[in-house]
N, C-alpha and C. Protein backbone atom coordinates (compact mmCIF):
# COMPACT_ATOMS: atom_id res chain seq x y z
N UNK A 1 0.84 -1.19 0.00
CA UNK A 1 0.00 0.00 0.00
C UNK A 1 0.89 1.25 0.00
N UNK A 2 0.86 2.29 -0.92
CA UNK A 2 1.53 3.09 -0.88
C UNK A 2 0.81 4.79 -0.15
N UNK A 3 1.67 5.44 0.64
CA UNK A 3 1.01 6.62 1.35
C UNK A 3 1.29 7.75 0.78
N UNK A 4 0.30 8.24 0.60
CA UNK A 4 0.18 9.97 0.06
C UNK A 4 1.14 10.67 0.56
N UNK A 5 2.10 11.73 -0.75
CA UNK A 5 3.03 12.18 -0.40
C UNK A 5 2.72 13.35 -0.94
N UNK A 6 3.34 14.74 -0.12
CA UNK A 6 2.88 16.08 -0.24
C UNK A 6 4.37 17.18 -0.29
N UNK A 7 4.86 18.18 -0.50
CA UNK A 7 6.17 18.93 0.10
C UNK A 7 5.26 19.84 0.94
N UNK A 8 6.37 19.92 1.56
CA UNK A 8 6.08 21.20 2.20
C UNK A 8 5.29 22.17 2.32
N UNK A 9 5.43 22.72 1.28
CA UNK A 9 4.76 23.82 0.99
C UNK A 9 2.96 23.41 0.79
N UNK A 10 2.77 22.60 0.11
CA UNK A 10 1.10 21.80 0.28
C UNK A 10 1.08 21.92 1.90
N UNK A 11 1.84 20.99 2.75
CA UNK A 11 1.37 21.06 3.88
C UNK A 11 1.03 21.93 4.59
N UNK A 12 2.01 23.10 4.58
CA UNK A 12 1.42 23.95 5.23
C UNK A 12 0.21 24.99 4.74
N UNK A 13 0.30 24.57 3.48
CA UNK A 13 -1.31 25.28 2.96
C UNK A 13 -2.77 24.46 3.08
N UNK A 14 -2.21 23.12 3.59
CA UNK A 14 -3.14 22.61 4.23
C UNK A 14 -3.48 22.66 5.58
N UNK A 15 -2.45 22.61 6.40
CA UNK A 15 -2.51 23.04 7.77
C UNK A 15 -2.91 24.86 8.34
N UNK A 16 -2.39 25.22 6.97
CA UNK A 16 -2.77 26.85 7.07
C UNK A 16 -1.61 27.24 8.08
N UNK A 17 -0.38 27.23 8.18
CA UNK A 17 0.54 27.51 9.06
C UNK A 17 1.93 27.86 8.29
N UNK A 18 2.96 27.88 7.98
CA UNK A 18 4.24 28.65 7.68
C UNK A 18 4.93 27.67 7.67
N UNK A 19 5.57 26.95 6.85
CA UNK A 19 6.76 26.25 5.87
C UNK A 19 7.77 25.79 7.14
N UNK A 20 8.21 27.12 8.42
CA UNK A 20 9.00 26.51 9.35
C UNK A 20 8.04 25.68 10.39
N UNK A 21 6.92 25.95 10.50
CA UNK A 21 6.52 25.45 10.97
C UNK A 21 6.58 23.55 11.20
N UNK A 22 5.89 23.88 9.83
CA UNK A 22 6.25 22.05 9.41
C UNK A 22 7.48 21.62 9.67
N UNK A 23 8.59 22.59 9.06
CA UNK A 23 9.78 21.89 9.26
C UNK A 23 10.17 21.74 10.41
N UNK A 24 9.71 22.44 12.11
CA UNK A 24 10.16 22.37 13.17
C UNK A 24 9.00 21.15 13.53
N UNK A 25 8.22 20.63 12.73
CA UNK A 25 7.13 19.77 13.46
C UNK A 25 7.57 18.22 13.34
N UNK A 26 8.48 18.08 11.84
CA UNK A 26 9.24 17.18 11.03
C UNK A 26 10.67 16.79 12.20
N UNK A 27 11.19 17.87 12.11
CA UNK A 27 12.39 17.70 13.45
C UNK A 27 12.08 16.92 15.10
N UNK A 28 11.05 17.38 15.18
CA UNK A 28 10.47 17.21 16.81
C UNK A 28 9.98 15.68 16.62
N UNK A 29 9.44 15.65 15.39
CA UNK A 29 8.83 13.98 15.14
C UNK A 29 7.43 13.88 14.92
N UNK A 30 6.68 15.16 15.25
CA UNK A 30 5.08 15.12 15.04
C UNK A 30 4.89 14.73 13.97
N UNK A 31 5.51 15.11 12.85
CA UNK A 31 4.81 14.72 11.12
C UNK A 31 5.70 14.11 10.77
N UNK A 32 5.40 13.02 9.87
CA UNK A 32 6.49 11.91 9.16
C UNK A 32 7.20 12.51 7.69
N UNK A 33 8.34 12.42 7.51
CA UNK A 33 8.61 13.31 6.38
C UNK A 33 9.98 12.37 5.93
N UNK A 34 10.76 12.47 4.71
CA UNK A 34 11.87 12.04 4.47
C UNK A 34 12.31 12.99 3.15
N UNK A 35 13.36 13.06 3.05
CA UNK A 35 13.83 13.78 2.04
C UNK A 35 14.57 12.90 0.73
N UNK A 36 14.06 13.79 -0.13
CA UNK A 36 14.73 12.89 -1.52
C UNK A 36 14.63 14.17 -2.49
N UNK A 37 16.25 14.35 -2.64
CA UNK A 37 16.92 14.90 -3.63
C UNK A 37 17.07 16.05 -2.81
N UNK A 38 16.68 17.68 -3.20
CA UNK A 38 16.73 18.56 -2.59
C UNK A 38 14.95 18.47 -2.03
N UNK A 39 14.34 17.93 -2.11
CA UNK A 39 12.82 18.44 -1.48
C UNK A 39 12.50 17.55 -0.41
N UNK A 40 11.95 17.69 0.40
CA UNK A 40 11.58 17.25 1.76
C UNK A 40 9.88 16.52 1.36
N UNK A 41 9.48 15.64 1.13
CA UNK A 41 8.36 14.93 1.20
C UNK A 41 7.39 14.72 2.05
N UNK A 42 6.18 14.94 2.38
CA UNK A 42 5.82 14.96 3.89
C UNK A 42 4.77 13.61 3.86
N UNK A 43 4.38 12.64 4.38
CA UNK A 43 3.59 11.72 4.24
C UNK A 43 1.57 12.29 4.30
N UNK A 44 1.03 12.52 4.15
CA UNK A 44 -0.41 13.09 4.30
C UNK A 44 -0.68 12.59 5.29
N UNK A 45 -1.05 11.30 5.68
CA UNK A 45 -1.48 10.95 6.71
C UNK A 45 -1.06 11.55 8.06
N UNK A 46 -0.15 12.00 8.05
CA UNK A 46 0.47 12.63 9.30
C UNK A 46 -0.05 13.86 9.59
N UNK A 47 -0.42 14.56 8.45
CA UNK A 47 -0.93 15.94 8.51
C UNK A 47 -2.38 16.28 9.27
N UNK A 48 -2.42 16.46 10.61
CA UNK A 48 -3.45 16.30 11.30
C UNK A 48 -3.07 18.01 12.44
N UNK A 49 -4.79 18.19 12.78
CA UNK A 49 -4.72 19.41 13.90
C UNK A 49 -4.15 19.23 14.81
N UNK A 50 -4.38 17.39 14.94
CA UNK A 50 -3.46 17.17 16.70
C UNK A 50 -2.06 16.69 16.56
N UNK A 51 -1.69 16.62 15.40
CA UNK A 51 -0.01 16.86 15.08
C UNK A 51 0.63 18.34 15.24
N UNK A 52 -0.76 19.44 14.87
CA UNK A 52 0.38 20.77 14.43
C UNK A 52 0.14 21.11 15.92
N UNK A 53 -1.45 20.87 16.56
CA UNK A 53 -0.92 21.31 18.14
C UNK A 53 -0.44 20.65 19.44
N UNK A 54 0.53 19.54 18.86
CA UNK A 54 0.79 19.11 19.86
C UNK A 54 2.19 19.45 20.42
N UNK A 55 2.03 19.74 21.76
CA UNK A 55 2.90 20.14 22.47
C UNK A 55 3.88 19.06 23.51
N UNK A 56 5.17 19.58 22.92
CA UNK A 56 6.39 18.93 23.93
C UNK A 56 6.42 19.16 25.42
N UNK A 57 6.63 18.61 26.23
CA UNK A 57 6.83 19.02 27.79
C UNK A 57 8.50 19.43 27.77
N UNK A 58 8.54 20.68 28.02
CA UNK A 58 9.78 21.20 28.17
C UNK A 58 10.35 21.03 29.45
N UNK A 59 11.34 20.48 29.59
CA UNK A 59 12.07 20.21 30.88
C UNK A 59 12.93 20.97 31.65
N UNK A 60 12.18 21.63 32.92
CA UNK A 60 12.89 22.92 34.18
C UNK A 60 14.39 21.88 34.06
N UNK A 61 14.96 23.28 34.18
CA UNK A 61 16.56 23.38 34.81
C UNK A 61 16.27 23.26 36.19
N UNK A 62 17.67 21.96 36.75
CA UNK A 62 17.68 22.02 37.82
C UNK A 62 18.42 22.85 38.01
N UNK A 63 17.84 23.48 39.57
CA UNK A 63 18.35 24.84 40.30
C UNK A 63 19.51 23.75 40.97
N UNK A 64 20.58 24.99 41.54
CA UNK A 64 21.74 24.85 42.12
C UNK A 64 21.72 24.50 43.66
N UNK A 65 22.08 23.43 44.16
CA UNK A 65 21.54 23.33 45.86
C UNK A 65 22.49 24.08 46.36
């Protein structure tokens, strides 16, 4: 079975959001993506509301005892 493939730029005109966006969403791991040649490929299926808002738990600095 083969999965719908989109760049970038579709995605974020589907998500309605900004090109870094995706690409910081691709890095973090929310959206599935691989690159071939110079263009970045994004899988469709991945492209979801609860991919673009999902949020990392950022981890406090431990204070100094």
């Amino acid at each position: 079975m083969r999965r719908e493939l989109v760049t970038q730029k579709e995605a974020s005109e589907h998500l309605r959001c900004s090109v870094k966006t995706i690409s910081r969403k691709i890095r973090c791991g929310f959206i599935e993506a691989f690159k071939m040649g110079n263009k970045v490929l994004v899988y469709a299926d991945t492209l979801t509301e609860e991919h673009l808002n999902a949020i990392k738990p950022k981890f406090f600095k431990k204070s100094k005892p």
